[in-house]
C-alpha atoms as a PDB file:
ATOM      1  CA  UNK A   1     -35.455 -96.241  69.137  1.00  0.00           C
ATOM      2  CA  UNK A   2     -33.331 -99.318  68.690  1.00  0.00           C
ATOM      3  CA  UNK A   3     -35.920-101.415  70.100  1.00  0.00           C
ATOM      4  CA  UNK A   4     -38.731 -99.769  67.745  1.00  0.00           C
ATOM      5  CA  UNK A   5     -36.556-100.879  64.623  1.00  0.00           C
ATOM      6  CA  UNK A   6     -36.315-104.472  65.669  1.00  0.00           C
ATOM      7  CA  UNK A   7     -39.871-104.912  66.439  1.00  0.00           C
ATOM      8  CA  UNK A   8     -39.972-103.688  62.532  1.00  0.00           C
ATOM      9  CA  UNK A   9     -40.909-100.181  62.439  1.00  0.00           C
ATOM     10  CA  UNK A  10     -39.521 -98.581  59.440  1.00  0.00           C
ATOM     11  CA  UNK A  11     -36.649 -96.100  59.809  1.00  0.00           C
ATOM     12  CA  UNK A  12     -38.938 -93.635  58.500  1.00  0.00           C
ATOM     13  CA  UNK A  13     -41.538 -94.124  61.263  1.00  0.00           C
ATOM     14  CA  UNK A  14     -38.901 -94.408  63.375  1.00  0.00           C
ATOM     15  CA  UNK A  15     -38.004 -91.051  62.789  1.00  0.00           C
ATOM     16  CA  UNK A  16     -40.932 -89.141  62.840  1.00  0.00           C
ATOM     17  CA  UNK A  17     -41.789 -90.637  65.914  1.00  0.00           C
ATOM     18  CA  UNK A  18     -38.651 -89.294  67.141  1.00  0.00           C
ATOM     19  CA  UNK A  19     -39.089 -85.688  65.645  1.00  0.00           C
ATOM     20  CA  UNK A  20     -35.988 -86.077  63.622  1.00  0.00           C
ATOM     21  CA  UNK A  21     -35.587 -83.605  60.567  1.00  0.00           C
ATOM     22  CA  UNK A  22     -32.780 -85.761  59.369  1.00  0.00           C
ATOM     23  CA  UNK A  23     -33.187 -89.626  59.113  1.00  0.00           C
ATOM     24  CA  UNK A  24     -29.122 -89.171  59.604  1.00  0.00           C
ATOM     25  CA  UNK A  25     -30.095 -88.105  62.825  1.00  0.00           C
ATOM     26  CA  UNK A  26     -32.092 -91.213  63.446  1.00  0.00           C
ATOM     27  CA  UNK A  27     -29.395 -93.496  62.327  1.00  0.00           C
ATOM     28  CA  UNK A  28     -26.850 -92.070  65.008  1.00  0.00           C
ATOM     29  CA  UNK A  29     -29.376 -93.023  67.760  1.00  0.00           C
ATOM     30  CA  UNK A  30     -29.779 -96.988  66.401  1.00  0.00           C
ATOM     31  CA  UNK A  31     -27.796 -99.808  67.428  1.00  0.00           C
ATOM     32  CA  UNK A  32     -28.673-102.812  65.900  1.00  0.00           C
ATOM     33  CA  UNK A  33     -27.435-106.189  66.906  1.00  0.00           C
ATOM     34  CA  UNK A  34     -25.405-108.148  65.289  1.00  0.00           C
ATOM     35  CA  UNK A  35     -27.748-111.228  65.358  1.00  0.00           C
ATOM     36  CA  UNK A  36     -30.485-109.077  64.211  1.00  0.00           C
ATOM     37  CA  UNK A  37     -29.186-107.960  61.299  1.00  0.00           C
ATOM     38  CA  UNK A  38     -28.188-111.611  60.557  1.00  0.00           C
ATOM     39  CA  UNK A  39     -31.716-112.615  60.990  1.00  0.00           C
ATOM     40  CA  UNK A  40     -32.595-109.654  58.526  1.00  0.00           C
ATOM     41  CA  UNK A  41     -30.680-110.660  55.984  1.00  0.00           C
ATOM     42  CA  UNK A  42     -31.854-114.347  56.241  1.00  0.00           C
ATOM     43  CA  UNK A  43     -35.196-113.043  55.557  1.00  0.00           C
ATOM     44  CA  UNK A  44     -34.501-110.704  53.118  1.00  0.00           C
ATOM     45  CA  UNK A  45     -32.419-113.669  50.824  1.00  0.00           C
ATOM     46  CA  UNK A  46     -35.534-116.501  51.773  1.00  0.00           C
ATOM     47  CA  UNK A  47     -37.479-113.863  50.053  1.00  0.00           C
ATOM     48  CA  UNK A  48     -35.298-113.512  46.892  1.00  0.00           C
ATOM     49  CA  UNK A  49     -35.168-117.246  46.207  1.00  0.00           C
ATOM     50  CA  UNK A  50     -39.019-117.860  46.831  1.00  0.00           C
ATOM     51  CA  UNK A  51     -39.170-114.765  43.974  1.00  0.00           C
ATOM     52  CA  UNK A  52     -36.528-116.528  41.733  1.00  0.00           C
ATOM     53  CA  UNK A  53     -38.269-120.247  42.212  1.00  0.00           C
ATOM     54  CA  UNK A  54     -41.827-118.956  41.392  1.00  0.00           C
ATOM     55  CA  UNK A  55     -40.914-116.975  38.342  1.00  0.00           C
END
């Protein structure tokens, strides 16, 4: 599942691939790296300030 989730399925694919009632449940079973989750986070704030400089 972990693997899934970094390749960028969504944690809501991610579950019902998984048959998971509970996305709680699917949570337990991921465990992200730490460099990931940097690299995530990059994105996500390259994305904000491209918003910000075009509006």
């Amino acid at each position: 599942m972990t693997r899934l989730r970094e390749a960028g399925m969504s944690l809501e694919a991610v579950q019902a691939q998984a048959g998971h009632h509970s996305i709680e449940s699917t949570r337990i079973y991921i465990h992200l790296a730490n460099s990931w989750l940097v690299e995530q986070y990059l994105q996500a704030s390259a994305a904000i300030d491209a918003d910000r400089a075009n509006s």
